[in-house]
Protein backbone atom coordinates (compact mmCIF):
# COMPACT_ATOMS: atom_id res chain seq x y z
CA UNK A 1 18.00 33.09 -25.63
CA UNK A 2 15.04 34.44 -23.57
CA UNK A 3 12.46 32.01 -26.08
CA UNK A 4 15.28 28.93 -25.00
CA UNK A 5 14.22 29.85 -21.34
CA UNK A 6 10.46 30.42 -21.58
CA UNK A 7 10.81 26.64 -23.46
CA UNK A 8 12.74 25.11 -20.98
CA UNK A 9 10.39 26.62 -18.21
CA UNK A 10 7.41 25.77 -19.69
CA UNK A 11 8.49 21.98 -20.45
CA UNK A 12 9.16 21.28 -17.08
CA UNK A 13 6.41 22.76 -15.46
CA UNK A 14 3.97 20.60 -17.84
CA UNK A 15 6.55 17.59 -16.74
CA UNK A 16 6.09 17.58 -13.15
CA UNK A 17 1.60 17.86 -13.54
CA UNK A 18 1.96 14.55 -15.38
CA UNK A 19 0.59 12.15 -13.09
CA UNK A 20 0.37 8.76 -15.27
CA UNK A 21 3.02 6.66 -12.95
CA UNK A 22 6.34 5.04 -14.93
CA UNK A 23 6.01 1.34 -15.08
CA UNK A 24 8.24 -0.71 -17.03
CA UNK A 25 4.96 -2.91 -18.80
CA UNK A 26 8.04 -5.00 -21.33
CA UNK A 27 7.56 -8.12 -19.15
CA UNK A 28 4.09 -7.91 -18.28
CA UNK A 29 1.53 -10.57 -19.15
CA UNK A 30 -1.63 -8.50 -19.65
CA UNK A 31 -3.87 -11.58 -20.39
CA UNK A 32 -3.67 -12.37 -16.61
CA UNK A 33 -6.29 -11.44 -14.08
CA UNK A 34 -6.17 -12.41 -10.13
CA UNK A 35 -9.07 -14.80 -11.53
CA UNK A 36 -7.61 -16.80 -14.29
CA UNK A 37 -4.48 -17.24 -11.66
CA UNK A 38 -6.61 -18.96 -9.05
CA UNK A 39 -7.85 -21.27 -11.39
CA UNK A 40 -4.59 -22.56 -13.77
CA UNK A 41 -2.60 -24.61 -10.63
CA UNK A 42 0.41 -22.22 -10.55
CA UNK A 43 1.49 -21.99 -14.02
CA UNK A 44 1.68 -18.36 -13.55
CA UNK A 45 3.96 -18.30 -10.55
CA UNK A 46 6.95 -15.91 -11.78
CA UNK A 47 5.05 -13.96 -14.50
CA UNK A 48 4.99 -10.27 -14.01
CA UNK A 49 1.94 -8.46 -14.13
CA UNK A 50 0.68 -4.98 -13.27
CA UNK A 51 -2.42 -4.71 -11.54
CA UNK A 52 -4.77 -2.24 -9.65
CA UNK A 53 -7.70 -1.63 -7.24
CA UNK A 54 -9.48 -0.53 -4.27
CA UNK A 55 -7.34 -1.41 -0.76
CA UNK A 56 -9.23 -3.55 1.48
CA UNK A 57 -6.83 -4.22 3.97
CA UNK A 58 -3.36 -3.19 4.56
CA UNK A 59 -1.15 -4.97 7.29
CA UNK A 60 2.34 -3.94 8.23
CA UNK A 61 4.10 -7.59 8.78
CA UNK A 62 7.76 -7.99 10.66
CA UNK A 63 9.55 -7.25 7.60
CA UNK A 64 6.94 -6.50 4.81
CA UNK A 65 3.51 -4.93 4.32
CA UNK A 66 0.26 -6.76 2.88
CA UNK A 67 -1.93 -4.80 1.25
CA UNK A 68 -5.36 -6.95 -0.04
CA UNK A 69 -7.06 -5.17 -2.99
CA UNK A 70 -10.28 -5.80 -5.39
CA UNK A 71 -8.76 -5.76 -8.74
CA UNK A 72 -10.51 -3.53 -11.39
CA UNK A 73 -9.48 -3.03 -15.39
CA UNK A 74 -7.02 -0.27 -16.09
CA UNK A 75 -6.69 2.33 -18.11
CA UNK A 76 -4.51 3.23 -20.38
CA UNK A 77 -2.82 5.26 -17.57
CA UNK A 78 -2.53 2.16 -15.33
CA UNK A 79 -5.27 3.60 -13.14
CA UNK A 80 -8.21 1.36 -12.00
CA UNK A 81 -11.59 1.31 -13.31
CA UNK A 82 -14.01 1.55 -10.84
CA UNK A 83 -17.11 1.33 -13.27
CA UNK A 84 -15.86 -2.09 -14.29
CA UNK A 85 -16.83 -5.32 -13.35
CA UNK A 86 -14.32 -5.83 -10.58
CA UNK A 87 -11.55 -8.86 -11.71
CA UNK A 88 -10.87 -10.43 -8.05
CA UNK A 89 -8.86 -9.68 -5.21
CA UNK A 90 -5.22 -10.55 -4.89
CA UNK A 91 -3.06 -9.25 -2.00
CA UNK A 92 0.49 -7.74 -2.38
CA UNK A 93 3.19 -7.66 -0.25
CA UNK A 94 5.59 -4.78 -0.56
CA UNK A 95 9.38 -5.50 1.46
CA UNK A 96 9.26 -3.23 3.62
CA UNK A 97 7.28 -0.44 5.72
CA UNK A 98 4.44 1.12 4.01
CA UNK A 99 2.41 3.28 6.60
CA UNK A 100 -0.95 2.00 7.22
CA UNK A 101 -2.62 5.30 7.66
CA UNK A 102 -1.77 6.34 4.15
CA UNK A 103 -2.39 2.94 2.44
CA UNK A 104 -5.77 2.78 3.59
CA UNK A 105 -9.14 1.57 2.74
CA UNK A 106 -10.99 2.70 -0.44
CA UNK A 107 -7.85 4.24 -1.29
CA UNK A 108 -7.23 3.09 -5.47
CA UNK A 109 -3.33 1.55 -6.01
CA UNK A 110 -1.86 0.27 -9.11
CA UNK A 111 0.93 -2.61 -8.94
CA UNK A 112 3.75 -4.24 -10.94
CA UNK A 113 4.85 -7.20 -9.60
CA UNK A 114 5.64 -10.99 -9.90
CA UNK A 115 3.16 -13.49 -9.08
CA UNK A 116 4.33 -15.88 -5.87
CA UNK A 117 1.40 -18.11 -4.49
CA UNK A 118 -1.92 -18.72 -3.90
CA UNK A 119 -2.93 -18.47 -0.55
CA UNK A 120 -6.78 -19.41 1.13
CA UNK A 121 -8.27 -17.17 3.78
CA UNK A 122 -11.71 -16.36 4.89
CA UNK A 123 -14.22 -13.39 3.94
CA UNK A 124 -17.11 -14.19 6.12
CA UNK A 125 -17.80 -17.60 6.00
CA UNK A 126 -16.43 -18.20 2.82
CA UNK A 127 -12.97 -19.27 1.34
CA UNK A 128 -11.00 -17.32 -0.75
CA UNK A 129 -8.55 -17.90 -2.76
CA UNK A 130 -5.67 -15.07 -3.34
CA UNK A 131 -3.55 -14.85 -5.84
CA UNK A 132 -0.32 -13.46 -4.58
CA UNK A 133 2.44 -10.72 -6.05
CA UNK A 134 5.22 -9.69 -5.02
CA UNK A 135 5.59 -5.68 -5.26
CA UNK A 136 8.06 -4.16 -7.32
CA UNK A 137 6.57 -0.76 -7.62
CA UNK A 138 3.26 0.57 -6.66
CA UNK A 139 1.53 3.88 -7.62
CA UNK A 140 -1.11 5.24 -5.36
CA UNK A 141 -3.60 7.27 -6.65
CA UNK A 142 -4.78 10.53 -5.67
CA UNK A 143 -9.00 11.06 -5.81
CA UNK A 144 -9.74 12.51 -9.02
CA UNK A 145 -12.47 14.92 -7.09
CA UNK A 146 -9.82 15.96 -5.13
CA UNK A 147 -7.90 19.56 -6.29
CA UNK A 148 -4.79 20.53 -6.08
CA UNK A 149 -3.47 22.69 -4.07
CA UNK A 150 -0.96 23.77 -7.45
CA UNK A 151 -2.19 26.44 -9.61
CA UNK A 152 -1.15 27.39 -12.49
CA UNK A 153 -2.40 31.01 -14.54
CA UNK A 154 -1.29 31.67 -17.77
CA UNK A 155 -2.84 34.75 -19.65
CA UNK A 156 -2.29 38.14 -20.99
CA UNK A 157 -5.12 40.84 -20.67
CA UNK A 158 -6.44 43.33 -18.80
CA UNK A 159 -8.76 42.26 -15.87
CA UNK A 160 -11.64 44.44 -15.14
């Protein structure tokens, strides 16, 4: 009984330091990058796709928030990779309140969504065009230089 309870104990503390976010990836279209939207007329509008980045920009609308983000590669985590030749930008909009001061610049994301539109807007004195998603679930990343304030000691021995 007491080995059945160690077990369990052990399993769940293991469980909750995953950090690799849950996305349901059945539907996605990995062979889709905020580029190759921009460029095929809006034969993509409806495919899901799960997508991640660096915030630019986040905007809390009347009744949604719109986060713009340079796309990088993922991992096989779903978390961006920042050493990669960026893909784009695309923006997302999330129904709903997302606070700004948490969602904020530099700040890595990943995203499943569906893709909506394309949209134009302006970075300097250029024109951009976005490729837009609609947010089904979002997973914002925590620094990997940054520690936890979790420890966890495990060890038998006599400290001297």
């Amino acid at each position: 009984m007491y080995k059945i309870f160690l077990s369990l104990i052990l399993i769940s503390l293991f469980a909750g330091c995953a950090s690799t976010p849950e996305f349901d990836t059945t539907r996605v279209d990995r062979s889709l990058t905020p580029a190759n939207i921009i460029n095929k007329n809006n034969i993509h509008m409806g495919k899901s796709v799960l997508w991640g980045g660096t915030i630019l920009d986040t905007r809390n609308l009347k009744e949604a928030t719109q986060i713009e983000v340079l796309a990088y590669p993922l991992n096989s985590s779903h978390r961006p990779l920042l050493d990669k030749q960026p893909l784009g930008r695309f923006v997302l909009i999330y129904a709903g309140y997302l606070e700004s001061k948490i969602y904020i610049q530099g700040k890595q994301l990943s995203v499943l969504g569906e893709v909506t539109k394309t949209r134009e807007a302006k970075i300097g004195e250029s024109t951009y065009t976005y490729p837009t998603i609609s947010a089904n679930k979002i997973h914002l990343w925590v620094p990997k230089d940054k520690k936890s304030n979790t420890s966890f000691h495990f060890g038998i021995g006599i400290g001297l």
